[in-house]
Structures are given as C-alpha cells and as structure tokens.
PDB file of N, CA and C in Angstrom:
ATOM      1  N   UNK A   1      20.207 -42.517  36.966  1.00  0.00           N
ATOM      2  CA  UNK A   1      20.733 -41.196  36.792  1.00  0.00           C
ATOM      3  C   UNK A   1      21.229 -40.706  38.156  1.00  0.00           C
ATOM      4  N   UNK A   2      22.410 -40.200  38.019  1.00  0.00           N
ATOM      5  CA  UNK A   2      22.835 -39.632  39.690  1.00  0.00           C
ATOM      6  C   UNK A   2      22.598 -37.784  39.610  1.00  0.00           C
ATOM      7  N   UNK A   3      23.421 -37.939  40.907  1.00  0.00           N
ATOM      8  CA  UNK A   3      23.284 -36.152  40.884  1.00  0.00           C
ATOM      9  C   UNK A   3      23.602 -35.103  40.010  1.00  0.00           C
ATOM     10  N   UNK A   4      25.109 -36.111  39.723  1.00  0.00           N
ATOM     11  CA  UNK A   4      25.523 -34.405  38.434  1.00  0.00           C
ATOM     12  C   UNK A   4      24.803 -34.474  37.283  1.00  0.00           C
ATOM     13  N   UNK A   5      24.207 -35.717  37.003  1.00  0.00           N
ATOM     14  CA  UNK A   5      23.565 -35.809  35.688  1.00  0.00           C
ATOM     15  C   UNK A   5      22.256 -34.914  36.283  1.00  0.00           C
ATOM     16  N   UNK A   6      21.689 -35.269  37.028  1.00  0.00           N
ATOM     17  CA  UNK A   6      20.220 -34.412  37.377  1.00  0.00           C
ATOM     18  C   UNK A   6      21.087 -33.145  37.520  1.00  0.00           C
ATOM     19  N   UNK A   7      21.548 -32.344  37.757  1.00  0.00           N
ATOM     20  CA  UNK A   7      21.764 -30.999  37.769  1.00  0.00           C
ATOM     21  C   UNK A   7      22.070 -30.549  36.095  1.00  0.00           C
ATOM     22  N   UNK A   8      23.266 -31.167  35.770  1.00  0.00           N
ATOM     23  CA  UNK A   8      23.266 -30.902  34.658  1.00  0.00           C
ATOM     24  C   UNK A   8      21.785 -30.941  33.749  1.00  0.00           C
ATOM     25  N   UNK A   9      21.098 -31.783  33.419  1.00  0.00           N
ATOM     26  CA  UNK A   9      20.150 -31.736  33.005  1.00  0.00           C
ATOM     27  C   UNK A   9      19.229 -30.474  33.318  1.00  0.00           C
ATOM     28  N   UNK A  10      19.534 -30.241  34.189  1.00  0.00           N
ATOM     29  CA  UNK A  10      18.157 -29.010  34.842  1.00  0.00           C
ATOM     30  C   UNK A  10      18.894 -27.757  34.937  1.00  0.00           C
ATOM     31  N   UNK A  11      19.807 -27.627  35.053  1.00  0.00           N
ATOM     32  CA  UNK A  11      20.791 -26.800  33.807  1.00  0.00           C
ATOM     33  C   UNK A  11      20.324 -26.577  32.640  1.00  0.00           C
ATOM     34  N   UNK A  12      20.759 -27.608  32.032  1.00  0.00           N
ATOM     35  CA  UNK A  12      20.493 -26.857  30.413  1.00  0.00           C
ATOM     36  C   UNK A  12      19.250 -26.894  30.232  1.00  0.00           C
ATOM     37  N   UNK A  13      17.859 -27.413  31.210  1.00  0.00           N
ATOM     38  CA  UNK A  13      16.429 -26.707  30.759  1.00  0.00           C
ATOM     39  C   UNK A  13      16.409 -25.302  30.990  1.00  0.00           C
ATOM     40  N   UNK A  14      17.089 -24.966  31.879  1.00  0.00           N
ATOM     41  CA  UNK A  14      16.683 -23.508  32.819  1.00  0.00           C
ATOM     42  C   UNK A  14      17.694 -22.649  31.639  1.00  0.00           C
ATOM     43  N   UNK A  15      18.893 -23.299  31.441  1.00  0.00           N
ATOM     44  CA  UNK A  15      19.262 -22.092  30.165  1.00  0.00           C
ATOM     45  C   UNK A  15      18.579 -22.103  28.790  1.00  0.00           C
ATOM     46  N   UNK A  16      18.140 -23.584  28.665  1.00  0.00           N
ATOM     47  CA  UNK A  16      17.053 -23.052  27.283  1.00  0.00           C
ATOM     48  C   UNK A  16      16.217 -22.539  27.568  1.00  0.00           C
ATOM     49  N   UNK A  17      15.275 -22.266  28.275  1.00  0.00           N
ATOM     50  CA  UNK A  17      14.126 -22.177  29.035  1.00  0.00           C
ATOM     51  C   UNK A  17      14.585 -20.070  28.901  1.00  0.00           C
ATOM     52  N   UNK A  18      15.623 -19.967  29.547  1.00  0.00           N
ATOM     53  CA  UNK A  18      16.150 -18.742  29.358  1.00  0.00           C
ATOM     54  C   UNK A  18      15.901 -18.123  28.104  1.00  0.00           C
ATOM     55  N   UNK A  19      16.496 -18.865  27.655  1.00  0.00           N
ATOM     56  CA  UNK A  19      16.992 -18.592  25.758  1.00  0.00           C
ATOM     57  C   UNK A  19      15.936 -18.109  25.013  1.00  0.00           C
ATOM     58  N   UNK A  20      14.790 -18.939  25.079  1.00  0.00           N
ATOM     59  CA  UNK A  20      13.608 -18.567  24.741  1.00  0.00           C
ATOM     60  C   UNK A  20      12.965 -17.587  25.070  1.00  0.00           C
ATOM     61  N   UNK A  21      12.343 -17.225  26.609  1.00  0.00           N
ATOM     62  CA  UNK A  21      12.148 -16.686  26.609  1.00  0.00           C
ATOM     63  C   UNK A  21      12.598 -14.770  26.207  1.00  0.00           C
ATOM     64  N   UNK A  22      14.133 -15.243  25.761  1.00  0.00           N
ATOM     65  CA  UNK A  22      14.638 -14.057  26.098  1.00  0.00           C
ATOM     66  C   UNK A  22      14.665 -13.580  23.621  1.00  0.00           C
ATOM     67  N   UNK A  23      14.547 -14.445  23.362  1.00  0.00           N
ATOM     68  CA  UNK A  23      13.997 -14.590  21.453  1.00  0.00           C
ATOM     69  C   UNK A  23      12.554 -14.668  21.574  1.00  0.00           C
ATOM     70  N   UNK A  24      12.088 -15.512  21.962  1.00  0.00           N
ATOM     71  CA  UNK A  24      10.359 -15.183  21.685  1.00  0.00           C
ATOM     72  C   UNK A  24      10.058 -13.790  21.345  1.00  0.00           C
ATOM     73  N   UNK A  25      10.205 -13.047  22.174  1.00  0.00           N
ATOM     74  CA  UNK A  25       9.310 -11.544  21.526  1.00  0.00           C
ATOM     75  C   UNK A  25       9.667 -10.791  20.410  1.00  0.00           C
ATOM     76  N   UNK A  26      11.284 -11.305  20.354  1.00  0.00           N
ATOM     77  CA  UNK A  26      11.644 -10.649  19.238  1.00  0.00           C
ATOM     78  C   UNK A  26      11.486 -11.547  17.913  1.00  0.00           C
ATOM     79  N   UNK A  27      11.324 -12.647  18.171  1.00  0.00           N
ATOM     80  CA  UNK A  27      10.507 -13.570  16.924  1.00  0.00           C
ATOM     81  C   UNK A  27       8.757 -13.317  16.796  1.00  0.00           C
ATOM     82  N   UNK A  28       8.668 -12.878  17.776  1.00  0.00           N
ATOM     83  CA  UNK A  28       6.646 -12.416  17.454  1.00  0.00           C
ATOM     84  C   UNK A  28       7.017 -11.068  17.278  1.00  0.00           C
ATOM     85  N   UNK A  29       8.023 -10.181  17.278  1.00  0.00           N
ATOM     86  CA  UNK A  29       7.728  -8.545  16.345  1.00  0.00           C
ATOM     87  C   UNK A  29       8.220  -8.819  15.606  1.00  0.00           C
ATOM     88  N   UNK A  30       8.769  -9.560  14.448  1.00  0.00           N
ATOM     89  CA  UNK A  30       9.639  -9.634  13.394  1.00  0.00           C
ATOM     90  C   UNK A  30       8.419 -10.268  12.709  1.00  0.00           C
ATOM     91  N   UNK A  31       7.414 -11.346  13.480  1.00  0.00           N
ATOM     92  CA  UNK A  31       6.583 -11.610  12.091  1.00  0.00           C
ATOM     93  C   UNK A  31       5.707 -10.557  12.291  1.00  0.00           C
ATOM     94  N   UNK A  32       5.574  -9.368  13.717  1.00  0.00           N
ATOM     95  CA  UNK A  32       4.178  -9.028  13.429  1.00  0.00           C
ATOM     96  C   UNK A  32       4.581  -7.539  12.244  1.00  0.00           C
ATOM     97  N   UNK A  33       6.249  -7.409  12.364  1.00  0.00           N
ATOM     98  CA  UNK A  33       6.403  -6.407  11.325  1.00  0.00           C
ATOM     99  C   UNK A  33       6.548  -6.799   9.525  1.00  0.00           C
ATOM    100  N   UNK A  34       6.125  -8.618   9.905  1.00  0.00           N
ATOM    101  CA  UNK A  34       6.287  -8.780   8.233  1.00  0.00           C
ATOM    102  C   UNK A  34       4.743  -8.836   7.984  1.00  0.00           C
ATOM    103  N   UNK A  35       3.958  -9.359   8.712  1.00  0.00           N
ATOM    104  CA  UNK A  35       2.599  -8.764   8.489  1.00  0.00           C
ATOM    105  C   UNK A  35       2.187  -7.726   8.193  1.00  0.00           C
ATOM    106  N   UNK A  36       2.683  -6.470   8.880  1.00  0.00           N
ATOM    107  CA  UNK A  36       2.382  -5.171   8.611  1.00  0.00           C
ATOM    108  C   UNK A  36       2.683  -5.019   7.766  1.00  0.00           C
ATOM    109  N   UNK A  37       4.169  -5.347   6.960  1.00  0.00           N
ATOM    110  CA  UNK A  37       4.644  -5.024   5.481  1.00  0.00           C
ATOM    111  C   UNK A  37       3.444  -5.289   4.465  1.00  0.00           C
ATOM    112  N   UNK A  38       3.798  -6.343   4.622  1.00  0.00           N
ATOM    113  CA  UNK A  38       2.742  -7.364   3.888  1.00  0.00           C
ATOM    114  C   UNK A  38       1.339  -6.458   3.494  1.00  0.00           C
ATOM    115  N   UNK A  39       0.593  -6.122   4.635  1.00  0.00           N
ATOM    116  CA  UNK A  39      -0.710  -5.329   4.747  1.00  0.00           C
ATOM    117  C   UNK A  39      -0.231  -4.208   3.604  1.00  0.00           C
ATOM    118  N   UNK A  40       0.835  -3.376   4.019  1.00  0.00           N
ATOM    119  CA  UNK A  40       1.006  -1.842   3.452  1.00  0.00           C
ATOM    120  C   UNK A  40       0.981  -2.316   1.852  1.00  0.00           C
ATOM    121  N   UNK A  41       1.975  -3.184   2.063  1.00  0.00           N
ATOM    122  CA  UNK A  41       2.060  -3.547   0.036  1.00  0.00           C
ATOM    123  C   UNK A  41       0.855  -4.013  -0.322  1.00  0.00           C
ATOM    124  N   UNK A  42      -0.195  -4.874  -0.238  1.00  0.00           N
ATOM    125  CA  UNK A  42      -1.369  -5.231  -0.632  1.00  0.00           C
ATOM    126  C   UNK A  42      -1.939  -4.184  -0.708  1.00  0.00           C
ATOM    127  N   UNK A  43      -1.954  -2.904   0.441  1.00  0.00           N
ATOM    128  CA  UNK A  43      -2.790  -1.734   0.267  1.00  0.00           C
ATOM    129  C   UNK A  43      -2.438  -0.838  -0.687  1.00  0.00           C
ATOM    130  N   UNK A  44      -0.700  -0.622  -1.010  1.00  0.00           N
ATOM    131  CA  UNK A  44      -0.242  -0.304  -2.160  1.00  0.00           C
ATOM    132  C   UNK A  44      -0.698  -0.262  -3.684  1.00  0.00           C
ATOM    133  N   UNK A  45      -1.121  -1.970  -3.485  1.00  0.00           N
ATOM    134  CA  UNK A  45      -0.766  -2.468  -5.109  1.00  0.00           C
ATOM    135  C   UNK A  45      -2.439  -2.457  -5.676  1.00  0.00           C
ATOM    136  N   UNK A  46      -2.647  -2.639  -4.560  1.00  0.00           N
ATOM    137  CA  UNK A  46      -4.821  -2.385  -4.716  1.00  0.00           C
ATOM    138  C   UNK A  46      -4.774  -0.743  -5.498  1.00  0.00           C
ATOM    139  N   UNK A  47      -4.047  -0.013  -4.420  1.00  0.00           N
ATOM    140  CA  UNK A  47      -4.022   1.660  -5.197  1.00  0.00           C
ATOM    141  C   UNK A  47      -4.074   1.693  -6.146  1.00  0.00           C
ATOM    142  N   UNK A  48      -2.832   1.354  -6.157  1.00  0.00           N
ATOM    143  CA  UNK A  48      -2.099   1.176  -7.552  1.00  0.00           C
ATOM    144  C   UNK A  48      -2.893   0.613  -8.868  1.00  0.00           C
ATOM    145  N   UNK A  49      -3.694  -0.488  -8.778  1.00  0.00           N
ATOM    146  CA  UNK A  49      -4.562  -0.989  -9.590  1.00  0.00           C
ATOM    147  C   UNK A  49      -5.567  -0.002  -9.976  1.00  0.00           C
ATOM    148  N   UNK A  50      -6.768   0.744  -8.619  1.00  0.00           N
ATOM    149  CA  UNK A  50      -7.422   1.172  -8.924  1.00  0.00           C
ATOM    150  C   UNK A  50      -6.662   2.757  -9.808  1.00  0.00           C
ATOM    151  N   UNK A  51      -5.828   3.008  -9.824  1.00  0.00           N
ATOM    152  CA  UNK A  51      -5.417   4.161 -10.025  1.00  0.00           C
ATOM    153  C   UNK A  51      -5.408   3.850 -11.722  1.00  0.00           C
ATOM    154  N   UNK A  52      -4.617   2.598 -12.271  1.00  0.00           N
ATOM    155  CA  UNK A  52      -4.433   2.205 -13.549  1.00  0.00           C
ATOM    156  C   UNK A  52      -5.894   2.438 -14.148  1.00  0.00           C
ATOM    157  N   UNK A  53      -6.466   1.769 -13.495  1.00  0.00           N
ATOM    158  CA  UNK A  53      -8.098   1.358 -14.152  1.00  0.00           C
ATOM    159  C   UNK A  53      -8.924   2.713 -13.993  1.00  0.00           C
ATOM    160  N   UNK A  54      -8.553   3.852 -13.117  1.00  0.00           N
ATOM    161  CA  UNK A  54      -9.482   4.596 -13.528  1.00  0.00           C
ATOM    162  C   UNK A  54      -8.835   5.333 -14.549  1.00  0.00           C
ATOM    163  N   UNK A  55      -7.619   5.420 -14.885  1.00  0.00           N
ATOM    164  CA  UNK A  55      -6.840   6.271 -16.070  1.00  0.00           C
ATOM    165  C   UNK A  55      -7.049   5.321 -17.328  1.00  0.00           C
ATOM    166  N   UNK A  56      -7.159   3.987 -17.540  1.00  0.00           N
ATOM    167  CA  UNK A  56      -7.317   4.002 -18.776  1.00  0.00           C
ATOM    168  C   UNK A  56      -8.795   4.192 -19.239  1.00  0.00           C
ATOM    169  N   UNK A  57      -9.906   4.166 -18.420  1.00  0.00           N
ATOM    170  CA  UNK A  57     -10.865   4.267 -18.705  1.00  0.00           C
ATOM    171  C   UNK A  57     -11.550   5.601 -19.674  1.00  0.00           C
ATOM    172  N   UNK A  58     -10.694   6.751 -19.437  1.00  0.00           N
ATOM    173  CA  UNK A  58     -10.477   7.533 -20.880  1.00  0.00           C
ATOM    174  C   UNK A  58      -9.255   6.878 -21.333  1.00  0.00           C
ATOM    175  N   UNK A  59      -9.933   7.456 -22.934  1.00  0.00           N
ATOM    176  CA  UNK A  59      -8.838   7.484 -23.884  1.00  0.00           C
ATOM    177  C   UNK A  59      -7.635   7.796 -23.706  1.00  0.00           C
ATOM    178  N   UNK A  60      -6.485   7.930 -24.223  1.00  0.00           N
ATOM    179  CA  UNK A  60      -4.859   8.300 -24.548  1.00  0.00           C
ATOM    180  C   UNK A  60      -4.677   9.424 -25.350  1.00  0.00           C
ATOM    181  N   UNK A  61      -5.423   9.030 -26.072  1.00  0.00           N
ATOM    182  CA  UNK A  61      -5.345  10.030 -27.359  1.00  0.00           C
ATOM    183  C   UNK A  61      -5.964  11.163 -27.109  1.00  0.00           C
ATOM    184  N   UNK A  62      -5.795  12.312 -27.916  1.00  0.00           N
ATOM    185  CA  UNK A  62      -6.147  13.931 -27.747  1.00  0.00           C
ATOM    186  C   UNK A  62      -7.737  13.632 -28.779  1.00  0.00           C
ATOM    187  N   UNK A  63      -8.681  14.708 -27.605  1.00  0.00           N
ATOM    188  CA  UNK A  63     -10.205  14.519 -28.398  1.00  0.00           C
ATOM    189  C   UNK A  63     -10.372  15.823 -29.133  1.00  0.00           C
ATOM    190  N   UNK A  64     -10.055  15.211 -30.412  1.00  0.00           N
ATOM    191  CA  UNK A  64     -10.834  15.984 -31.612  1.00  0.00           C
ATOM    192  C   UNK A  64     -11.420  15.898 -31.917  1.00  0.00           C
ATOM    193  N   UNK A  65     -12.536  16.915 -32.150  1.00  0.00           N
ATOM    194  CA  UNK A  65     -13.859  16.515 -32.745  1.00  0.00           C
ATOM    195  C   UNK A  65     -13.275  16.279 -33.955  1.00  0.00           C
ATOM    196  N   UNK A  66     -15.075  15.558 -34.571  1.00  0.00           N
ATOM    197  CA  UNK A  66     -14.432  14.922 -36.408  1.00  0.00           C
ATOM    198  C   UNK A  66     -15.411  16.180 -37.220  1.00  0.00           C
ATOM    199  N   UNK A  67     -15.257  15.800 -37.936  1.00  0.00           N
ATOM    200  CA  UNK A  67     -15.712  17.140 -39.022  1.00  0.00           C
ATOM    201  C   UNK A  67     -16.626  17.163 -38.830  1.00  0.00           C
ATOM    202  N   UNK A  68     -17.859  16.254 -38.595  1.00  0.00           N
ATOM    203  CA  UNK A  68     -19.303  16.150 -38.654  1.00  0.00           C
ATOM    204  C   UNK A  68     -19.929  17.290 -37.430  1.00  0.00           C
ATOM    205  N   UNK A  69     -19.062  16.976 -36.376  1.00  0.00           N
ATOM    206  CA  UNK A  69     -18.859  17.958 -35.252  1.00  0.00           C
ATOM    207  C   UNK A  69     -18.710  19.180 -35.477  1.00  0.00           C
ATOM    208  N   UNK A  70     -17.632  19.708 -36.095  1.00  0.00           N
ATOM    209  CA  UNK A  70     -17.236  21.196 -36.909  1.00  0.00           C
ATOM    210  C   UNK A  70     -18.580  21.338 -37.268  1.00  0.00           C
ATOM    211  N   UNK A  71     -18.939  20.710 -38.790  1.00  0.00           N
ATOM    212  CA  UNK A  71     -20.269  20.758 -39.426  1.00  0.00           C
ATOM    213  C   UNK A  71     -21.302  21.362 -38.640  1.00  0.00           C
ATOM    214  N   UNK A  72     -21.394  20.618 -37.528  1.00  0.00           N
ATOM    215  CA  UNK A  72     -22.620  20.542 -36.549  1.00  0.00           C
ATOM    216  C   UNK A  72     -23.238  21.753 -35.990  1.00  0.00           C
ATOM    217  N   UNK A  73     -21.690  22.330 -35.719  1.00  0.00           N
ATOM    218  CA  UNK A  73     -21.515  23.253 -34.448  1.00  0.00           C
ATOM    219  C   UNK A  73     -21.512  24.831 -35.410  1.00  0.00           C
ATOM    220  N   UNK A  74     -21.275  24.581 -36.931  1.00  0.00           N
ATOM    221  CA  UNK A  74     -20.783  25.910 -37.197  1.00  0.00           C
ATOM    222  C   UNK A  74     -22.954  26.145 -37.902  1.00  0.00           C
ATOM    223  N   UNK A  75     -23.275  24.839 -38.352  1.00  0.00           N
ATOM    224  CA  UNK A  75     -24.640  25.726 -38.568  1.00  0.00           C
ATOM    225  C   UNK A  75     -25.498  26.044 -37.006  1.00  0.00           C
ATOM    226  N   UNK A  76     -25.193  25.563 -36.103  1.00  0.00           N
ATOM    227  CA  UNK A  76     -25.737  25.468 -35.264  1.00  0.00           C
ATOM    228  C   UNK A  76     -25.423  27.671 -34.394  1.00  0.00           C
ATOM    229  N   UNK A  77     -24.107  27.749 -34.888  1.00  0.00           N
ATOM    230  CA  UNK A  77     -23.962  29.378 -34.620  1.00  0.00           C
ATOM    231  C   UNK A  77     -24.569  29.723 -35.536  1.00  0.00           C
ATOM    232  N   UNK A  78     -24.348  29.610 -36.981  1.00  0.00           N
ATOM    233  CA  UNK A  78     -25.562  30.372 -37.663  1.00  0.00           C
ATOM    234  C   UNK A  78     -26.799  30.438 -37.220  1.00  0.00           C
ATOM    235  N   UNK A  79     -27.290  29.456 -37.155  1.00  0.00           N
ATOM    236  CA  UNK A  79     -29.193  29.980 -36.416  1.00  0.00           C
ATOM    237  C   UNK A  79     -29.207  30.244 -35.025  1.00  0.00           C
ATOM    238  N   UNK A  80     -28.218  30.742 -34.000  1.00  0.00           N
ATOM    239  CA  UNK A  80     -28.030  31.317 -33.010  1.00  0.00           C
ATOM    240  C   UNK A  80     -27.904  32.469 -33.548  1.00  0.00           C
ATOM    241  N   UNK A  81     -27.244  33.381 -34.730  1.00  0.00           N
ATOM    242  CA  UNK A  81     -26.699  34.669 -35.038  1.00  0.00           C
ATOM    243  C   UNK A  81     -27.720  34.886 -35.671  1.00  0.00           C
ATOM    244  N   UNK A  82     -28.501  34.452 -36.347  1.00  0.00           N
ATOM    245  CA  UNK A  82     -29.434  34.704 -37.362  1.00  0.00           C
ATOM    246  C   UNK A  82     -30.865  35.064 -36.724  1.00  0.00           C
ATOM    247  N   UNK A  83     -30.578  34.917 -35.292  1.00  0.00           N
ATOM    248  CA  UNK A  83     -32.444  34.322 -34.582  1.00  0.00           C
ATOM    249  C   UNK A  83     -32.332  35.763 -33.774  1.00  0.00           C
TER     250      UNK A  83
END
C-alpha cells in the first residue's frame, strides 16, 4: 500500500467516523421516542381496558324492580302507616 492509498483510506475512516458520530444521537432519540410512544399506548390501552371492565360490570339495562318488589314495598308502607 503506498501513500495516497494510506491517506485515502484514513480519509474515509475519519469521514465515516464523522458521519456517525454526527446520526448516532439522533438514532438513540428516535428509538428513545418510540419507546416512550410505545409506554403511553400500553398505558392507554390498560385504561382503556380497566375502564370497559368496570362499566360492564353493571348491567345495560334500566333497573326495574319486578312486581314482587312493588308487592314488597307497598305492604311494607302499610305497616309503617298503620304502626
């Protein structure tokens, strides 16, 4: 190997060498902002779950009492009015 080849060579380390250093950081905040994404949506979708599961845990439907209830409740004022 002669001279221009050794320069050249040590050349293009020192400009890759450049290169890198000058992308590295912005390739370690790009994953550390897909991590963070990442985190927020998992923390999202967890919400989100617990939020489902504590709403279906009542009913949907409107609570009417059933007649037995009516029944229940209307002798139950009579011997309150009566006493």
């Amino acid at each position: 190997m002669n001279t221009n080849q050794t320069q050249a060579l040590t050349g293009m380390v020192v400009v890759l060498s450049a290169l890198v250093l000058l992308v590295l950081p912005s390739l370690i905040g790009a994953a550390h902002d897909r991590r963070v994404d990442r985190q927020i949506r998992e923390a999202q979708e967890a919400g989100e779950r617990q939020e489902r599961e504590r709403t279906q845990k009542s009913s949907s439907r409107s609570t009417v009492p059933s007649t037995a209830t009516w029944y229940a409740e209307g002798r139950r004022s009579k011997k309150l009015v009566s006493s």
